[in-house]
PDB file of N, CA and C in Angstrom:
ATOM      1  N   UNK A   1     103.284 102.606-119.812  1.00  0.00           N
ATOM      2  CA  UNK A   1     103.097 101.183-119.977  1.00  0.00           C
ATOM      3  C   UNK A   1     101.880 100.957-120.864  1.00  0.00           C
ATOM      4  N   UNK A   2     101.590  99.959-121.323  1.00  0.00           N
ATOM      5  CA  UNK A   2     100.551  99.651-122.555  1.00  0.00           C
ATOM      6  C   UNK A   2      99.277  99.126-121.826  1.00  0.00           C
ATOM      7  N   UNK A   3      98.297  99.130-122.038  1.00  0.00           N
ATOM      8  CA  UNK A   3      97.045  98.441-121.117  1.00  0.00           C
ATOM      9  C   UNK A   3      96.066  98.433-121.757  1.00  0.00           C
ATOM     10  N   UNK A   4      95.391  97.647-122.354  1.00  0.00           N
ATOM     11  CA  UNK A   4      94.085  97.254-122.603  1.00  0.00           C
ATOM     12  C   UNK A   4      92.661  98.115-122.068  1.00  0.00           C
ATOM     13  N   UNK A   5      92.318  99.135-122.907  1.00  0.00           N
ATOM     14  CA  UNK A   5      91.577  99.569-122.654  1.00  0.00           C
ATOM     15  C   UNK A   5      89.999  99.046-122.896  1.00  0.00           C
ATOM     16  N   UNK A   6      88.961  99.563-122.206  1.00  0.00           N
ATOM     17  CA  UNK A   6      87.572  99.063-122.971  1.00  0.00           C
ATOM     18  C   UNK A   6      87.281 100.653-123.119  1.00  0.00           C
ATOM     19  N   UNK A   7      86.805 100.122-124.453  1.00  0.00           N
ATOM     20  CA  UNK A   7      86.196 101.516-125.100  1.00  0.00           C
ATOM     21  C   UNK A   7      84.609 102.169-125.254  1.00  0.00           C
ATOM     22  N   UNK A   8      84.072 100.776-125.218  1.00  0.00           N
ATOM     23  CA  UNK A   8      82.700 100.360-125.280  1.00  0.00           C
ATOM     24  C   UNK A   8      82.507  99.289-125.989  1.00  0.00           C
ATOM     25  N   UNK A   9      80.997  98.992-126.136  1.00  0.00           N
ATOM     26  CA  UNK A   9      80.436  97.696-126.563  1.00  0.00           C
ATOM     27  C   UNK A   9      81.739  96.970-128.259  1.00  0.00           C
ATOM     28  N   UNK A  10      82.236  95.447-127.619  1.00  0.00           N
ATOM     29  CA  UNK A  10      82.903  95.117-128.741  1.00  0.00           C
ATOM     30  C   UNK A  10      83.739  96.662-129.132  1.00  0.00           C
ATOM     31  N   UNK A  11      84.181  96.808-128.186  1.00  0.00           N
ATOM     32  CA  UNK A  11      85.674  98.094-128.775  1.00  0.00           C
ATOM     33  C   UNK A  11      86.763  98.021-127.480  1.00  0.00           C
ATOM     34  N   UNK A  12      87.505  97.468-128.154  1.00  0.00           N
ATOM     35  CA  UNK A  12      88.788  97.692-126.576  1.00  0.00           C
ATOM     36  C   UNK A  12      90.123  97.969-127.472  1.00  0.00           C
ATOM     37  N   UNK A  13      91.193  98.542-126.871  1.00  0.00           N
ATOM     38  CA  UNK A  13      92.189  99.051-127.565  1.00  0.00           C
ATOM     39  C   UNK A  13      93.473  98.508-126.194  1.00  0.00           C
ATOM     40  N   UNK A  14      94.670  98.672-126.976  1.00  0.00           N
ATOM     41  CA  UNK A  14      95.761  99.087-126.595  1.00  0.00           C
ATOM     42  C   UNK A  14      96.513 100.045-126.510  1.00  0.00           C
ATOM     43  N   UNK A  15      96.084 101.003-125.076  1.00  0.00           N
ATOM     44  CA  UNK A  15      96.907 102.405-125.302  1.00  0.00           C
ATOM     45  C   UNK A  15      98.049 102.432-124.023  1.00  0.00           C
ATOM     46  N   UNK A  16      98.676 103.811-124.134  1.00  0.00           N
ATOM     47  CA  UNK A  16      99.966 104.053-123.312  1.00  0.00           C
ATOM     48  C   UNK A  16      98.816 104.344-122.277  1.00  0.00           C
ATOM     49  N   UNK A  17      99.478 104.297-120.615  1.00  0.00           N
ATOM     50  CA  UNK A  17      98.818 104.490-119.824  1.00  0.00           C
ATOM     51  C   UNK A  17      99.589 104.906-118.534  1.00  0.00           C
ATOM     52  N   UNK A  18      99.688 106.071-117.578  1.00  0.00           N
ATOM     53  CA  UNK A  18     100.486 105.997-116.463  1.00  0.00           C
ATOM     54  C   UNK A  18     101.227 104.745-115.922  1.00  0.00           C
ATOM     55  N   UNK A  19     102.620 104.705-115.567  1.00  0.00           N
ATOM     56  CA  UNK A  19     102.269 103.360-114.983  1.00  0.00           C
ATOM     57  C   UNK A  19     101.280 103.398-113.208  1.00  0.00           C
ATOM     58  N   UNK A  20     101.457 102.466-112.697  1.00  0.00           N
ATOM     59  CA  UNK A  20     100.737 102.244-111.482  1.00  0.00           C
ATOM     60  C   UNK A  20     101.480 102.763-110.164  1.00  0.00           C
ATOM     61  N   UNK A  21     100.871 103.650-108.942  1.00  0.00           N
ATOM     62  CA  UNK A  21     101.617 103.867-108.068  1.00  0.00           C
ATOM     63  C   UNK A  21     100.994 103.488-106.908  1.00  0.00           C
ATOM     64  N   UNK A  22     102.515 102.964-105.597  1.00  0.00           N
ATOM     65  CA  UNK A  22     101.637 102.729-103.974  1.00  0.00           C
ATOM     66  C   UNK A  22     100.608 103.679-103.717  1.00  0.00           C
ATOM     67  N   UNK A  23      99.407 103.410-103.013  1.00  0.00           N
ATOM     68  CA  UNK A  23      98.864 104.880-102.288  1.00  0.00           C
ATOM     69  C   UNK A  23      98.926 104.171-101.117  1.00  0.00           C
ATOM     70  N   UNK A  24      98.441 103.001-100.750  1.00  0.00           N
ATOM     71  CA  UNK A  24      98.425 102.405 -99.390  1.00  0.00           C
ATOM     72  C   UNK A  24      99.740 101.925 -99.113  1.00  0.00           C
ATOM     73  N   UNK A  25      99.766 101.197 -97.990  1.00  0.00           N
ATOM     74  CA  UNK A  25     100.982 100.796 -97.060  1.00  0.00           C
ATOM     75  C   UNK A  25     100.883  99.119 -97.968  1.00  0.00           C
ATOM     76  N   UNK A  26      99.670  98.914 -97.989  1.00  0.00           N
ATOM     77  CA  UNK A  26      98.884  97.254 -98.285  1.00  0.00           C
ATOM     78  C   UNK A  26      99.327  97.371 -99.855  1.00  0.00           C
ATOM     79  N   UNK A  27      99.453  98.244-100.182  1.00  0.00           N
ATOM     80  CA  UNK A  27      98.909  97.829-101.805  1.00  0.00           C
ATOM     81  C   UNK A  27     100.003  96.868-102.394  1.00  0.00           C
ATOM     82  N   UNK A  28     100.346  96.495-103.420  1.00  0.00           N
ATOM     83  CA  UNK A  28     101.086  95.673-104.149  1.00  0.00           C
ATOM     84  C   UNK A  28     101.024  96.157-106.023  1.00  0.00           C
ATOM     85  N   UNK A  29     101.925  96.350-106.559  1.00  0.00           N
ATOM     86  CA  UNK A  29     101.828  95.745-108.056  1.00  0.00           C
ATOM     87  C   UNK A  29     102.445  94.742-108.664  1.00  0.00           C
ATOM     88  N   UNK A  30     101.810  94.642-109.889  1.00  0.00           N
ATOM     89  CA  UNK A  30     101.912  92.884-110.205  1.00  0.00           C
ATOM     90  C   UNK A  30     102.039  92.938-111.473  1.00  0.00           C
ATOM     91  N   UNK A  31     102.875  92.346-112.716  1.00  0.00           N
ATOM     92  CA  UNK A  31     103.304  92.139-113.068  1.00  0.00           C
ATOM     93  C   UNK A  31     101.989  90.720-114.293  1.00  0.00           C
ATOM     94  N   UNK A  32     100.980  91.495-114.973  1.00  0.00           N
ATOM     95  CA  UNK A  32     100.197  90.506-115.709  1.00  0.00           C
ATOM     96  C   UNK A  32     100.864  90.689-117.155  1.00  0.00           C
ATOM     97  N   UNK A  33     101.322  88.775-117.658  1.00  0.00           N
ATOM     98  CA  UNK A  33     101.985  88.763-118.854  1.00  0.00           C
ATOM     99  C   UNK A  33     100.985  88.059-119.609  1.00  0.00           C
ATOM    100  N   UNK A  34     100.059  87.232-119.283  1.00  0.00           N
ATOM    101  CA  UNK A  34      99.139  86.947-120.215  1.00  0.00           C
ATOM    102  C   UNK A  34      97.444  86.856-119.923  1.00  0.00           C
ATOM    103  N   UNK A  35      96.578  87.359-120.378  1.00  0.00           N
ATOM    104  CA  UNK A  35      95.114  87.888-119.491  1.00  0.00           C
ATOM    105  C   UNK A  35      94.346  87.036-120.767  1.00  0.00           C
ATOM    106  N   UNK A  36      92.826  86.487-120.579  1.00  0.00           N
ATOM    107  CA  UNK A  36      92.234  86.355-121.551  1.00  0.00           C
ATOM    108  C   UNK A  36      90.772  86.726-120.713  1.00  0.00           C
ATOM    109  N   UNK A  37      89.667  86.787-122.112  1.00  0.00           N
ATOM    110  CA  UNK A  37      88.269  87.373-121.383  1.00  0.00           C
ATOM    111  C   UNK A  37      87.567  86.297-120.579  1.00  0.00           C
ATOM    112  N   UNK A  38      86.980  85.980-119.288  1.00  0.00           N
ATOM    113  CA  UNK A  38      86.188  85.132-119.079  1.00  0.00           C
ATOM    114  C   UNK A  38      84.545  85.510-119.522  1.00  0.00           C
ATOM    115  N   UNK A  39      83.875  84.384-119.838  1.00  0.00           N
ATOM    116  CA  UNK A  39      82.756  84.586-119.716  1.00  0.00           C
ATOM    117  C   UNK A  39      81.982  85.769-119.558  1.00  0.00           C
ATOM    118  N   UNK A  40      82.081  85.969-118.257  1.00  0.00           N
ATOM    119  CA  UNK A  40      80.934  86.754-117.150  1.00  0.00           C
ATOM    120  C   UNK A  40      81.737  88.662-117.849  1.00  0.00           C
ATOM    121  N   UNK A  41      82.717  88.375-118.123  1.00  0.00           N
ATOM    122  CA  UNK A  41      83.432  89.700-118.834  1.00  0.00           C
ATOM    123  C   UNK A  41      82.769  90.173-120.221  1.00  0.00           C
ATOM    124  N   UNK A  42      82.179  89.028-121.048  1.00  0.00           N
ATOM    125  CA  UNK A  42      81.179  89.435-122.214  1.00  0.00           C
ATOM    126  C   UNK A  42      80.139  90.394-122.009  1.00  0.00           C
ATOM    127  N   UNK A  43      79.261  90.401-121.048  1.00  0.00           N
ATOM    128  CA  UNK A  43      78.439  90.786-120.618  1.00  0.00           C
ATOM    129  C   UNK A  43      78.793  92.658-121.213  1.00  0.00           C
ATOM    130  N   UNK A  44      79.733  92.422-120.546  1.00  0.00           N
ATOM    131  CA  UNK A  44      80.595  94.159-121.011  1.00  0.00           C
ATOM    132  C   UNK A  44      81.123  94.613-122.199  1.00  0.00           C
ATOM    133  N   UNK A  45      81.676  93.431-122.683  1.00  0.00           N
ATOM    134  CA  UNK A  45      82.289  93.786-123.759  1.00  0.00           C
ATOM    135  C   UNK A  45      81.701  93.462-124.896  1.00  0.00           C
ATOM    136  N   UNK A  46      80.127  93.109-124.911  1.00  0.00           N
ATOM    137  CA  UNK A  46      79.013  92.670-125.989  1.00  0.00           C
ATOM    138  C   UNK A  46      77.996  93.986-125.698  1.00  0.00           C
ATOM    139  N   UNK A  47      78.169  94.630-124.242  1.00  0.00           N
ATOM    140  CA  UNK A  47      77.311  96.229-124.114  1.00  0.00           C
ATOM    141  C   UNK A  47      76.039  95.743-123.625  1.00  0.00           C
ATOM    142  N   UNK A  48      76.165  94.706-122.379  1.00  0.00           N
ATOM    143  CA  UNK A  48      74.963  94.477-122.324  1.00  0.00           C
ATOM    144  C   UNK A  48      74.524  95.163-120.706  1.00  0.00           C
ATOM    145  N   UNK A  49      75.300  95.999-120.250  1.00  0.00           N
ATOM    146  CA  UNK A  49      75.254  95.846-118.953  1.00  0.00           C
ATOM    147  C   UNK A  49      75.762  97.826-119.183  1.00  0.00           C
ATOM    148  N   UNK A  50      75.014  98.494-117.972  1.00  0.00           N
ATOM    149  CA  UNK A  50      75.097  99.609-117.780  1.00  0.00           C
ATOM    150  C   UNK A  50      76.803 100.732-117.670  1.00  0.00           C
TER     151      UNK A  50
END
């Protein structure tokens, strides 16, 4: 499946990626068709944060 990687500061990509599997009894997968960055997500993706 395709997934949005972060690569580092201002670098994120689109690569192939396992898809996702149960490990818990609880868990769930879900199905995201459209994502955008909030705010508080810059912090990371400008490299400002460890």
């Amino acid at each position: 499946m395709d997934a949005v990687v972060y690569q580092g500061p201002k670098e994120v990509a689109v690569e192939e990626v396992e898809e996702p599997e149960l490990q818990h009894p609880n868990d769930v997968v879900i199905d995201i068709t459209t994502s955008c960055i909030c705010g508080s997500d810059l912090h990371m993706y400008e490299g400002r944060t460890a």
